[in-house]
PDB file of N, CA and C in Angstrom:
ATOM      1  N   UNK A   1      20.203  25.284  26.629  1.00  0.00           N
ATOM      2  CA  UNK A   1      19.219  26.066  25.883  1.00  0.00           C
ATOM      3  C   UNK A   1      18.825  25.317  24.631  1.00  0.00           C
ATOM      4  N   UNK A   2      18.750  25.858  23.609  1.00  0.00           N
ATOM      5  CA  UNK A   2      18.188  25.070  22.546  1.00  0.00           C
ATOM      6  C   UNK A   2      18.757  25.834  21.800  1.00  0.00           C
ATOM      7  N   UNK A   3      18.417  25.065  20.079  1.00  0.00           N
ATOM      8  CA  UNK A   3      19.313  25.649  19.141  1.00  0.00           C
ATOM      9  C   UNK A   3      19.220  27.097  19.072  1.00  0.00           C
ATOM     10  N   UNK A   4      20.099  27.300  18.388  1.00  0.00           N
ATOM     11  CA  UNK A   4      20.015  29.386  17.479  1.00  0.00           C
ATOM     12  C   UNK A   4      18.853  29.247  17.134  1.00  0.00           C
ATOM     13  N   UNK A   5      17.630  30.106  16.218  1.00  0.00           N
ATOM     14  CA  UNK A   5      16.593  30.128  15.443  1.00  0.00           C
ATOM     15  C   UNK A   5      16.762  29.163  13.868  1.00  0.00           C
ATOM     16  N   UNK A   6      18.499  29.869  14.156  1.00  0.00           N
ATOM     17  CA  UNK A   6      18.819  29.702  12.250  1.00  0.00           C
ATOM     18  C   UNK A   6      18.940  28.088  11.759  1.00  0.00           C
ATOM     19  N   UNK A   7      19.754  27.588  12.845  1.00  0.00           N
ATOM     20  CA  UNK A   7      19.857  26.471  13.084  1.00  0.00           C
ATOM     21  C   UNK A   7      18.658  25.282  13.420  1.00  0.00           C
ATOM     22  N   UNK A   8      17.697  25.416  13.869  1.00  0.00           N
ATOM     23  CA  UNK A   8      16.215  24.934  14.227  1.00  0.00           C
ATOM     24  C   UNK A   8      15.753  25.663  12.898  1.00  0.00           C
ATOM     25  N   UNK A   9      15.703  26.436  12.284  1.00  0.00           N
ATOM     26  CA  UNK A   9      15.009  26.420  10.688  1.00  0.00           C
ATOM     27  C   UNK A   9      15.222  25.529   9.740  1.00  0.00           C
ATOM     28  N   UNK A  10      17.037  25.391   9.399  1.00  0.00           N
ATOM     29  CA  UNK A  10      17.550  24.469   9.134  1.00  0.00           C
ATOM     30  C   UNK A  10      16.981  23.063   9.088  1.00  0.00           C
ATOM     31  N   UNK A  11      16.878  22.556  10.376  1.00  0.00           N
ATOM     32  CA  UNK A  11      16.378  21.007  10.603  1.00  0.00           C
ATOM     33  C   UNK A  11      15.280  20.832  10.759  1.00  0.00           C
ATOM     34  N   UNK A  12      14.152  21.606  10.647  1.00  0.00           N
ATOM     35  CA  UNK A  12      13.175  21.747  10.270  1.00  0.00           C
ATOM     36  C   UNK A  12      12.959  21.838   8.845  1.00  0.00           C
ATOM     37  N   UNK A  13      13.458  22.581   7.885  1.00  0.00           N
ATOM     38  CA  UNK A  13      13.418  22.482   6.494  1.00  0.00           C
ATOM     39  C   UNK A  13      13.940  21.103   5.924  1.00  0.00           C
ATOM     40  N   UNK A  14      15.214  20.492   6.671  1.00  0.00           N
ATOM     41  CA  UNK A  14      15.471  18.984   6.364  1.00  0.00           C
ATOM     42  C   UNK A  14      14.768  18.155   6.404  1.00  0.00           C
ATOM     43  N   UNK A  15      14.152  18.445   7.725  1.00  0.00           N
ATOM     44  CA  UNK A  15      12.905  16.967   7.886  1.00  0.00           C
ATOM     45  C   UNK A  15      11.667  17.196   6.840  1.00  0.00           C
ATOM     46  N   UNK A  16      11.181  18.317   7.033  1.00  0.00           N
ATOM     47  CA  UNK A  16       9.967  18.742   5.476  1.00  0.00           C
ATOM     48  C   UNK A  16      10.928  17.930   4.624  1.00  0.00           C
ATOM     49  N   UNK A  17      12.103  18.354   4.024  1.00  0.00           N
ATOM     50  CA  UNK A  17      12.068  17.747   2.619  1.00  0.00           C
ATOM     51  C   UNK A  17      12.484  16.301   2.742  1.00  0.00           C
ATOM     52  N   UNK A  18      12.368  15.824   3.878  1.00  0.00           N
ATOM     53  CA  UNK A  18      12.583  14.404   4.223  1.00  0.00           C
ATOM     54  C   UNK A  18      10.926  13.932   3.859  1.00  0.00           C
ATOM     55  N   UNK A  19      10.448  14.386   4.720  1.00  0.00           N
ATOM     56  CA  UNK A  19       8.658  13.853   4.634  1.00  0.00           C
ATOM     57  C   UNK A  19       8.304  13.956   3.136  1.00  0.00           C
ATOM     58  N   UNK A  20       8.543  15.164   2.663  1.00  0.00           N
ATOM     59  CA  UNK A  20       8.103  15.435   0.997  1.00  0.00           C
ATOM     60  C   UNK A  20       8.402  14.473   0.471  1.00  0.00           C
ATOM     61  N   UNK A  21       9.628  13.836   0.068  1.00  0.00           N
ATOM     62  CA  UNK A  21      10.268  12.968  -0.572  1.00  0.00           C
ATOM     63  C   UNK A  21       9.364  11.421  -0.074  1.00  0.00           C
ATOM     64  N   UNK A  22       8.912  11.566   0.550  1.00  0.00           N
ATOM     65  CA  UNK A  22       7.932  10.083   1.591  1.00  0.00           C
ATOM     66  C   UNK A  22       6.833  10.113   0.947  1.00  0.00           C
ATOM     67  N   UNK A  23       6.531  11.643   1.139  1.00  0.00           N
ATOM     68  CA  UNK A  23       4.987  11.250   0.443  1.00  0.00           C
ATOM     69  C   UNK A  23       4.757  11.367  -0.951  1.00  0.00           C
ATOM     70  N   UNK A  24       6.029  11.756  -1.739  1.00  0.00           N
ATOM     71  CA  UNK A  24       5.846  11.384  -3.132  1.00  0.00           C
ATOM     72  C   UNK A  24       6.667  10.387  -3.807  1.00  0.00           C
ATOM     73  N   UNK A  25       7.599   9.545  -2.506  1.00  0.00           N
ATOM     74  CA  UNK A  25       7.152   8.065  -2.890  1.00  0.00           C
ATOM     75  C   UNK A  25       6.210   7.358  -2.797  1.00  0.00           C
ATOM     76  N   UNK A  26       5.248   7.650  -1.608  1.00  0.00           N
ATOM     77  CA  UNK A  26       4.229   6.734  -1.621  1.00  0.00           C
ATOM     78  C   UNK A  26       3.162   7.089  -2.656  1.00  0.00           C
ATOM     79  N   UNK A  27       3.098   8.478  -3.150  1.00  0.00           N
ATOM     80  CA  UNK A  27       2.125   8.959  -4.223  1.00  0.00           C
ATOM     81  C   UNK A  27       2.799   8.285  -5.144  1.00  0.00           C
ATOM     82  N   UNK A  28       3.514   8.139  -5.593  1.00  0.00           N
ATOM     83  CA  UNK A  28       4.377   7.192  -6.996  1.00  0.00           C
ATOM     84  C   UNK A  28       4.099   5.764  -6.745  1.00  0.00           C
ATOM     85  N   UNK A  29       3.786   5.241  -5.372  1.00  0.00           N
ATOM     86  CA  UNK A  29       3.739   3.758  -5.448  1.00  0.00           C
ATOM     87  C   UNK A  29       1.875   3.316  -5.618  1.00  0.00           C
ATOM     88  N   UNK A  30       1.228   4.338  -4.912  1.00  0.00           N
ATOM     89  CA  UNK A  30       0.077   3.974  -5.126  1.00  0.00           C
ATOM     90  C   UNK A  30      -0.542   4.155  -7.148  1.00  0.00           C
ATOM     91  N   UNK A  31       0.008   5.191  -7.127  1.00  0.00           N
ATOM     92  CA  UNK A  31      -0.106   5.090  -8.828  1.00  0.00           C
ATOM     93  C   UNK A  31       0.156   4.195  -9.431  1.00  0.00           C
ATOM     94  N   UNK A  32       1.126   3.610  -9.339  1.00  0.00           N
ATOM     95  CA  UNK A  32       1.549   1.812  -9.812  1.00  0.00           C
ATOM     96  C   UNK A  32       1.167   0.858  -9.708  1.00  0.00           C
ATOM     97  N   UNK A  33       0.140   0.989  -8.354  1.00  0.00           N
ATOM     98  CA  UNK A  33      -0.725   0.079  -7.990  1.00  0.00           C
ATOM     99  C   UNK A  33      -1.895  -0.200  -8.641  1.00  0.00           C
ATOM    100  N   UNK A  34      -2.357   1.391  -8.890  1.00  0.00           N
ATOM    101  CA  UNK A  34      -3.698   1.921  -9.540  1.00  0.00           C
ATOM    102  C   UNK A  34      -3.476   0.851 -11.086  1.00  0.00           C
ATOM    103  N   UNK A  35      -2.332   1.409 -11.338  1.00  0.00           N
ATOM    104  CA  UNK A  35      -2.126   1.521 -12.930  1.00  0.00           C
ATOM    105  C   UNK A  35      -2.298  -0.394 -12.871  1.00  0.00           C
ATOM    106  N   UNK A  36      -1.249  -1.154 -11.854  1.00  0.00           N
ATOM    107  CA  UNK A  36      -1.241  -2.364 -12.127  1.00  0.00           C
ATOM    108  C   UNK A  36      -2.354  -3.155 -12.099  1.00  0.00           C
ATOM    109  N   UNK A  37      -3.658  -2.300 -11.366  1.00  0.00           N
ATOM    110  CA  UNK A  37      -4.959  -2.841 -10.922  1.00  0.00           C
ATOM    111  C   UNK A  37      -5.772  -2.658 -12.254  1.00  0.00           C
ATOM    112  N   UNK A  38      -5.826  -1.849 -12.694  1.00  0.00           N
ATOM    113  CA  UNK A  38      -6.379  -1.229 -14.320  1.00  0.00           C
ATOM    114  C   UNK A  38      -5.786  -2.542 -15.484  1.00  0.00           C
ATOM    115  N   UNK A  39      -4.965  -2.590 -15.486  1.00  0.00           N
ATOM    116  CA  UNK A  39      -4.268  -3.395 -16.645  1.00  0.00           C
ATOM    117  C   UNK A  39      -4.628  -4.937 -16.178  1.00  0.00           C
ATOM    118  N   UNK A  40      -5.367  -5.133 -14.944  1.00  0.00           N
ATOM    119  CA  UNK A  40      -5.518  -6.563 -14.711  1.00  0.00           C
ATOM    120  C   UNK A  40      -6.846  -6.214 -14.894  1.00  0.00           C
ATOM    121  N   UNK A  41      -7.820  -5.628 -14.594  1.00  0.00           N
ATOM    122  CA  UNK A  41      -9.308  -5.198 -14.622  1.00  0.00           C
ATOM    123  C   UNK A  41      -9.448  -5.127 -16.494  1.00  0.00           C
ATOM    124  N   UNK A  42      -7.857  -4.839 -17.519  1.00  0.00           N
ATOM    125  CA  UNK A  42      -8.659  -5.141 -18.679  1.00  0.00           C
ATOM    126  C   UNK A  42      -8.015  -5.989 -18.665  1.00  0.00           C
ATOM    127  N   UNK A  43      -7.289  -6.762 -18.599  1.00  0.00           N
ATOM    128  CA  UNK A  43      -7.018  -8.414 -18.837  1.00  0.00           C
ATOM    129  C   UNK A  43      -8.092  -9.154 -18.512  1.00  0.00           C
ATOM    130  N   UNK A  44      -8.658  -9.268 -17.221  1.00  0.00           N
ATOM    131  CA  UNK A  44      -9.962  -9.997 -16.889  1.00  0.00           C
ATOM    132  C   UNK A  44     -11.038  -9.747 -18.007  1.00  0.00           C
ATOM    133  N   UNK A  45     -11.176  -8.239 -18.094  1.00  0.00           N
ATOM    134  CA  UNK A  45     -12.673  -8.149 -18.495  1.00  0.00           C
ATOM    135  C   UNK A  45     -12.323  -8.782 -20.618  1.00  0.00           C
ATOM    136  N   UNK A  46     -10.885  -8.563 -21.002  1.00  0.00           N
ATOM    137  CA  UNK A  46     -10.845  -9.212 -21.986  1.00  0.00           C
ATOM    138  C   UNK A  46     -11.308 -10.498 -22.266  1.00  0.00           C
ATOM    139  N   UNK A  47     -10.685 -11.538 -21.287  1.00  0.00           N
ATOM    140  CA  UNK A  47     -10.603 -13.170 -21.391  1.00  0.00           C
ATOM    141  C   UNK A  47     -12.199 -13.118 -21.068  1.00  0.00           C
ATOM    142  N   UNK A  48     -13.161 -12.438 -20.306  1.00  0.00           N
ATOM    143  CA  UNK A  48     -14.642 -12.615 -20.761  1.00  0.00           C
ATOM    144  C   UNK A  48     -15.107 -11.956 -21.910  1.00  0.00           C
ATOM    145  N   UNK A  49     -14.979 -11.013 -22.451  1.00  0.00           N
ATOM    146  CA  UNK A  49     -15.369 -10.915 -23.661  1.00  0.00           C
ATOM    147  C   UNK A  49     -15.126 -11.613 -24.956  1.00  0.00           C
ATOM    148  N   UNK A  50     -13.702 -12.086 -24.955  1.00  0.00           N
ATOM    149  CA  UNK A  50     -13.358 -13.381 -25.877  1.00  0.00           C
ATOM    150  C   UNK A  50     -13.778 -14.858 -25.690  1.00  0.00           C
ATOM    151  N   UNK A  51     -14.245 -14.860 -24.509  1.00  0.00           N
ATOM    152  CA  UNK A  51     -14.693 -16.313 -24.115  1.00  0.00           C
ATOM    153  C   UNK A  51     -16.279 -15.963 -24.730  1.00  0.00           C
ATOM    154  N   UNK A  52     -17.130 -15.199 -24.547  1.00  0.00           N
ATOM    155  CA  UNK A  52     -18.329 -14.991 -24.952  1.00  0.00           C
ATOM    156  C   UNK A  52     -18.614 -15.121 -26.165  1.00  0.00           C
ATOM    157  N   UNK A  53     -17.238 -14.536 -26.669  1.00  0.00           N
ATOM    158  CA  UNK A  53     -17.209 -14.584 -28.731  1.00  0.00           C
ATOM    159  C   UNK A  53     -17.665 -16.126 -29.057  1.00  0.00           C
ATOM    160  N   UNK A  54     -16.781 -16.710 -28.027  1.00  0.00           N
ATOM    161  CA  UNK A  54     -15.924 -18.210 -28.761  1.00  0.00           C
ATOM    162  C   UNK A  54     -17.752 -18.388 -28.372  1.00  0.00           C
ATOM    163  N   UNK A  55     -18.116 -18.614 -27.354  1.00  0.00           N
ATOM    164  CA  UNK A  55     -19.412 -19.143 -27.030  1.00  0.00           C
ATOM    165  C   UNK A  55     -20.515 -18.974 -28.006  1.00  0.00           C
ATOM    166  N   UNK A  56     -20.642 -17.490 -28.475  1.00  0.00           N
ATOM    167  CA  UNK A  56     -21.702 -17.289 -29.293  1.00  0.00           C
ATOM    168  C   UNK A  56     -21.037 -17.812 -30.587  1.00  0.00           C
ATOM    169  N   UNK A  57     -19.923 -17.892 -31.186  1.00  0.00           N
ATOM    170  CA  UNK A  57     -19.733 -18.417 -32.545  1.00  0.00           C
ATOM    171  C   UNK A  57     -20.532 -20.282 -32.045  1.00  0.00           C
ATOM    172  N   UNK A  58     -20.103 -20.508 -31.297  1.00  0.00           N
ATOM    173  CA  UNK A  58     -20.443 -22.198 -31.425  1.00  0.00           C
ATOM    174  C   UNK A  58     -21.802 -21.985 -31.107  1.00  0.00           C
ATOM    175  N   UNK A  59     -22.550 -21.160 -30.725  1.00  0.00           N
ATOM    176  CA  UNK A  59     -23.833 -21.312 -30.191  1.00  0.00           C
ATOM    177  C   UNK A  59     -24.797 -22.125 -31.199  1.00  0.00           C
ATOM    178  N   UNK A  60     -25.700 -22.534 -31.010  1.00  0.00           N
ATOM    179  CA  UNK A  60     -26.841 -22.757 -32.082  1.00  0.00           C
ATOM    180  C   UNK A  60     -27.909 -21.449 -32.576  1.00  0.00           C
ATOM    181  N   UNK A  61     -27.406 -20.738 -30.966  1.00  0.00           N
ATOM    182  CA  UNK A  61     -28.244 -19.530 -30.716  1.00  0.00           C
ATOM    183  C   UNK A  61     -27.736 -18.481 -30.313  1.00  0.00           C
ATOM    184  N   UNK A  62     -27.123 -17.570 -31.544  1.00  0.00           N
ATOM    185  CA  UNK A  62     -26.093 -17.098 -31.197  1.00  0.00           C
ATOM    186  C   UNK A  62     -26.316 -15.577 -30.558  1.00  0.00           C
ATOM    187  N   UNK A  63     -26.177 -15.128 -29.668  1.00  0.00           N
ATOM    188  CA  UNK A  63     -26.793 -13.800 -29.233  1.00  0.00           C
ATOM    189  C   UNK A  63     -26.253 -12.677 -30.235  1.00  0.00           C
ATOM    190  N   UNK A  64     -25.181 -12.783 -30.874  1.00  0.00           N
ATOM    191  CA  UNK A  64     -24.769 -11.596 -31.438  1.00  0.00           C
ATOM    192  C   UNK A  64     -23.522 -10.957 -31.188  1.00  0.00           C
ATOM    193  N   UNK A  65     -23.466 -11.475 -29.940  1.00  0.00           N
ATOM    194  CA  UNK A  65     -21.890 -10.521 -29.580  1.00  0.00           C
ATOM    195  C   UNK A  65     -20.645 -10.745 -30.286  1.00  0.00           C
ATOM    196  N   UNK A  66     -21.031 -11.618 -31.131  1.00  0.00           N
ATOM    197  CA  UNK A  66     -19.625 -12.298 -32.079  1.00  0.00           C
ATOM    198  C   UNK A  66     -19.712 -11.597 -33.514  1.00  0.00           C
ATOM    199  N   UNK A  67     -21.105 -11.337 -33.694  1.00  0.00           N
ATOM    200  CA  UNK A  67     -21.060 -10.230 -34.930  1.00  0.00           C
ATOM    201  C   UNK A  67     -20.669  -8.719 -34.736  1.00  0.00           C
ATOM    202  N   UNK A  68     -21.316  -8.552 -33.303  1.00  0.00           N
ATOM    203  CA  UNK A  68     -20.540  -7.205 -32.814  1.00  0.00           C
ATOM    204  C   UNK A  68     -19.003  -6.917 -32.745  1.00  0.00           C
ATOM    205  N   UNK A  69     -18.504  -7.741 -32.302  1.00  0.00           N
ATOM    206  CA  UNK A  69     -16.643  -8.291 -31.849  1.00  0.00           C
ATOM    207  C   UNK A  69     -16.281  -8.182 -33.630  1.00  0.00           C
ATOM    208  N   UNK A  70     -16.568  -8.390 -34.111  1.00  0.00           N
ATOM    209  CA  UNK A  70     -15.918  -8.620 -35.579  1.00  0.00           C
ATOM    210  C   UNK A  70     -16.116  -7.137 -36.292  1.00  0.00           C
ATOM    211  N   UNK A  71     -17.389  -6.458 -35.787  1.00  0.00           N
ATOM    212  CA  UNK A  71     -17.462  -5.494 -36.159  1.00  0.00           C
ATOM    213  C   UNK A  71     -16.470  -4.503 -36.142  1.00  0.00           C
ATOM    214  N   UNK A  72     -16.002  -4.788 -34.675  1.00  0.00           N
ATOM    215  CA  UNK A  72     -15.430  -3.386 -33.755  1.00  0.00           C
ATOM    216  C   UNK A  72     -13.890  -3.825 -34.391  1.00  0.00           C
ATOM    217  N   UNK A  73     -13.595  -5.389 -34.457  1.00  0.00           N
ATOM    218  CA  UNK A  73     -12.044  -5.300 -34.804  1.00  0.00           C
ATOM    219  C   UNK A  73     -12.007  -4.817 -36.467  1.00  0.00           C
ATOM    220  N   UNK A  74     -12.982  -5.182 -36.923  1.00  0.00           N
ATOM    221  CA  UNK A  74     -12.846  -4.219 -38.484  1.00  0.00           C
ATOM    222  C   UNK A  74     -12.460  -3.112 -38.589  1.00  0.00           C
ATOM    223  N   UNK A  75     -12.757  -2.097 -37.215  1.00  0.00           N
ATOM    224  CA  UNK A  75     -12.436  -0.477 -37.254  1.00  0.00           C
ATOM    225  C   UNK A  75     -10.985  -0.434 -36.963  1.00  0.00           C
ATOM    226  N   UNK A  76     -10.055  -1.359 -36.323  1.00  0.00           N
ATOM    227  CA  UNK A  76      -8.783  -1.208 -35.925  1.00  0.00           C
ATOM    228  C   UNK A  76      -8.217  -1.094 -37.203  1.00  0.00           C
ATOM    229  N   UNK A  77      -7.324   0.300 -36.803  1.00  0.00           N
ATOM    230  CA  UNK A  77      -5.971   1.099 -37.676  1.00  0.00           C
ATOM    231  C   UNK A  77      -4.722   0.415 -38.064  1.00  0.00           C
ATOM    232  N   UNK A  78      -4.279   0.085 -37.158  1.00  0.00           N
ATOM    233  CA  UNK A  78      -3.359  -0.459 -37.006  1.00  0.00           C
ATOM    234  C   UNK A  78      -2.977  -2.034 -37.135  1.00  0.00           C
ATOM    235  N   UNK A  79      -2.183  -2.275 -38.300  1.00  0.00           N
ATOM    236  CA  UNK A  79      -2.444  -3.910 -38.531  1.00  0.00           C
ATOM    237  C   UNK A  79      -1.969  -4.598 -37.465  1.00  0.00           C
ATOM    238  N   UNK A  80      -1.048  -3.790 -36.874  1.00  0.00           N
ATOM    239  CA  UNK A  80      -0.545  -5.050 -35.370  1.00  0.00           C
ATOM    240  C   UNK A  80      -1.315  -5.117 -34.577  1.00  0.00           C
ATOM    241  N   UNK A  81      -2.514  -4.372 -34.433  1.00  0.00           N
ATOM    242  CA  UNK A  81      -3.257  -4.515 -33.736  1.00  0.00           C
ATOM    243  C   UNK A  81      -4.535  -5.493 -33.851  1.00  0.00           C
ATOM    244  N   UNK A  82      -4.691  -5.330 -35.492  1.00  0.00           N
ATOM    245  CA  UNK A  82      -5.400  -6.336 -36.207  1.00  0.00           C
ATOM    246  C   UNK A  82      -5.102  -7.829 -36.201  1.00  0.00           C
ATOM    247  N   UNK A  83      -3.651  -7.693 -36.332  1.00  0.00           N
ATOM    248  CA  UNK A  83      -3.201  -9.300 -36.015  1.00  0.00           C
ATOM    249  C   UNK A  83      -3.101  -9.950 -35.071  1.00  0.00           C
ATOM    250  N   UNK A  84      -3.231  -9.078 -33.981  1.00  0.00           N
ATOM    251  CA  UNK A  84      -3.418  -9.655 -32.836  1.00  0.00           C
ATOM    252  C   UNK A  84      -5.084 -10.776 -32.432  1.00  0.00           C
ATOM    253  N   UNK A  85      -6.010 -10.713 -33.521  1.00  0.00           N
ATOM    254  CA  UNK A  85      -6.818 -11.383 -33.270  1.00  0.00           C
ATOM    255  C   UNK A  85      -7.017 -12.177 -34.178  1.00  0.00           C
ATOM    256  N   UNK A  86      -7.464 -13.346 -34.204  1.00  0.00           N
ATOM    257  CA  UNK A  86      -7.529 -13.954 -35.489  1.00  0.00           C
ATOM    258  C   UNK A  86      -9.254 -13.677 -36.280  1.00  0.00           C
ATOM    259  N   UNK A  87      -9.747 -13.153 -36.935  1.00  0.00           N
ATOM    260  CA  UNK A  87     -10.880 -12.721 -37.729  1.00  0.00           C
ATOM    261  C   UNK A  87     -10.648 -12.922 -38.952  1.00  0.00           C
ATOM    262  N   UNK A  88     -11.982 -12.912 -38.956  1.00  0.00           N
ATOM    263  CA  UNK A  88     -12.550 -12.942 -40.866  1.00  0.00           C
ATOM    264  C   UNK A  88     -12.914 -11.805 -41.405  1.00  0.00           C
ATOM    265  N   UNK A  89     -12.853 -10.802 -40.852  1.00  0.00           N
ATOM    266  CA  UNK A  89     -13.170  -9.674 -41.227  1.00  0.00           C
ATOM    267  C   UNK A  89     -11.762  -8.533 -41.294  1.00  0.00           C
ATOM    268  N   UNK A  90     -11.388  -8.513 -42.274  1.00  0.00           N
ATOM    269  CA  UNK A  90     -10.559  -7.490 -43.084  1.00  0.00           C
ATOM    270  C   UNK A  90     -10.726  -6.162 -43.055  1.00  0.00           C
ATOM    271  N   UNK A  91      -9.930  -5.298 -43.491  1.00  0.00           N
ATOM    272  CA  UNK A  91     -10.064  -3.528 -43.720  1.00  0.00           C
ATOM    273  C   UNK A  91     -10.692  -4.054 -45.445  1.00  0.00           C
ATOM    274  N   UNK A  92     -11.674  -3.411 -45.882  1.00  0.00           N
ATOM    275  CA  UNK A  92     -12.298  -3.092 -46.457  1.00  0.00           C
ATOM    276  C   UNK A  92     -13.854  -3.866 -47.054  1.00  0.00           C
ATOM    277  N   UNK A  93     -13.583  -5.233 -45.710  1.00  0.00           N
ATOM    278  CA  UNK A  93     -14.516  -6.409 -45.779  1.00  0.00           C
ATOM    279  C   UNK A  93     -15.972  -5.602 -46.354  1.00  0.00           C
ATOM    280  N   UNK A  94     -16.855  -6.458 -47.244  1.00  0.00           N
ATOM    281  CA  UNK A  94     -18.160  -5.529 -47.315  1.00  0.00           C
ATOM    282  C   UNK A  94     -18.607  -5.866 -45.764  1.00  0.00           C
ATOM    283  N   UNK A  95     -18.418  -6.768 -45.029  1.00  0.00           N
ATOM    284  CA  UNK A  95     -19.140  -6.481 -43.609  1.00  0.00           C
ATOM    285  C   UNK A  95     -18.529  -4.952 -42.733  1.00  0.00           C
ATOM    286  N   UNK A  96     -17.369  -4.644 -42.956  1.00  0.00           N
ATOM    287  CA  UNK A  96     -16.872  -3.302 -42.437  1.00  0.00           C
ATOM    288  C   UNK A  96     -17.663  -2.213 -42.775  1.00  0.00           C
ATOM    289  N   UNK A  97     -17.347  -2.141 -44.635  1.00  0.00           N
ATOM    290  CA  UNK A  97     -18.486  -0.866 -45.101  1.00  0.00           C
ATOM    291  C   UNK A  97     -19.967  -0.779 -44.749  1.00  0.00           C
ATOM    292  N   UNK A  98     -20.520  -2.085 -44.868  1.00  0.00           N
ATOM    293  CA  UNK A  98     -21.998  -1.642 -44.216  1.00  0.00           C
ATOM    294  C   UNK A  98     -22.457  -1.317 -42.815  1.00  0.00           C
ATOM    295  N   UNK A  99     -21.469  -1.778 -41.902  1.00  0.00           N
ATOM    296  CA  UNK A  99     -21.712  -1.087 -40.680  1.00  0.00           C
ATOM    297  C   UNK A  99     -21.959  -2.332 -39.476  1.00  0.00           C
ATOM    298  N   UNK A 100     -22.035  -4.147 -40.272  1.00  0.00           N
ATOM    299  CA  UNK A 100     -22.684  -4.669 -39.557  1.00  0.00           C
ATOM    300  C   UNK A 100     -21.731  -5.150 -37.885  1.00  0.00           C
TER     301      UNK A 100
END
């Protein structure tokens, strides 16, 4: 015959929390993936935006994006965060206060 009822509920509730446990490892691994794909998508898109700086500072013709870049690190709070780039532009630079 086959099991009792009680018994076939049993191993049925085991295997669910067998599968559960599966699919929220694999929900935990794809998140890691996500997350590790994100943190390389801003690594990339960094090393082009800093390469563009370096370009427009040497330019003859400079588009601007290097006055913009100096702008935006002027607004950073946080000095470790500030030091992380090397700039000429300071917390309280007159280029900060006017906005350029």
């Amino acid at each position: 015959m086959g099991r009792p009822p009680s018994e076939r509920l049993e191993f049925l509730k085991s295997r669910k929390a067998k599968i559960d446990a599966q699919i929220a490892q694999l929900d935990a691994r794809d998140r890691a993936d996500e997350r590790k794909r994100e943190t390389r998508r801003r690594i990339v898109a960094g090393a082009i935006l800093l390469e563009a700086v370096q370009q427009d500072r040497a330019s003859a013709k400079p588009t601007g994006i290097a006055k913009w870049w100096e702008a935006k690190l002027a607004t950073l709070d946080r000095p470790q965060d500030r030091s992380l780039f090397a700039t000429s532009v300071e917390p309280g630079h007159p280029a900060e206060r006017s906005g350029a």
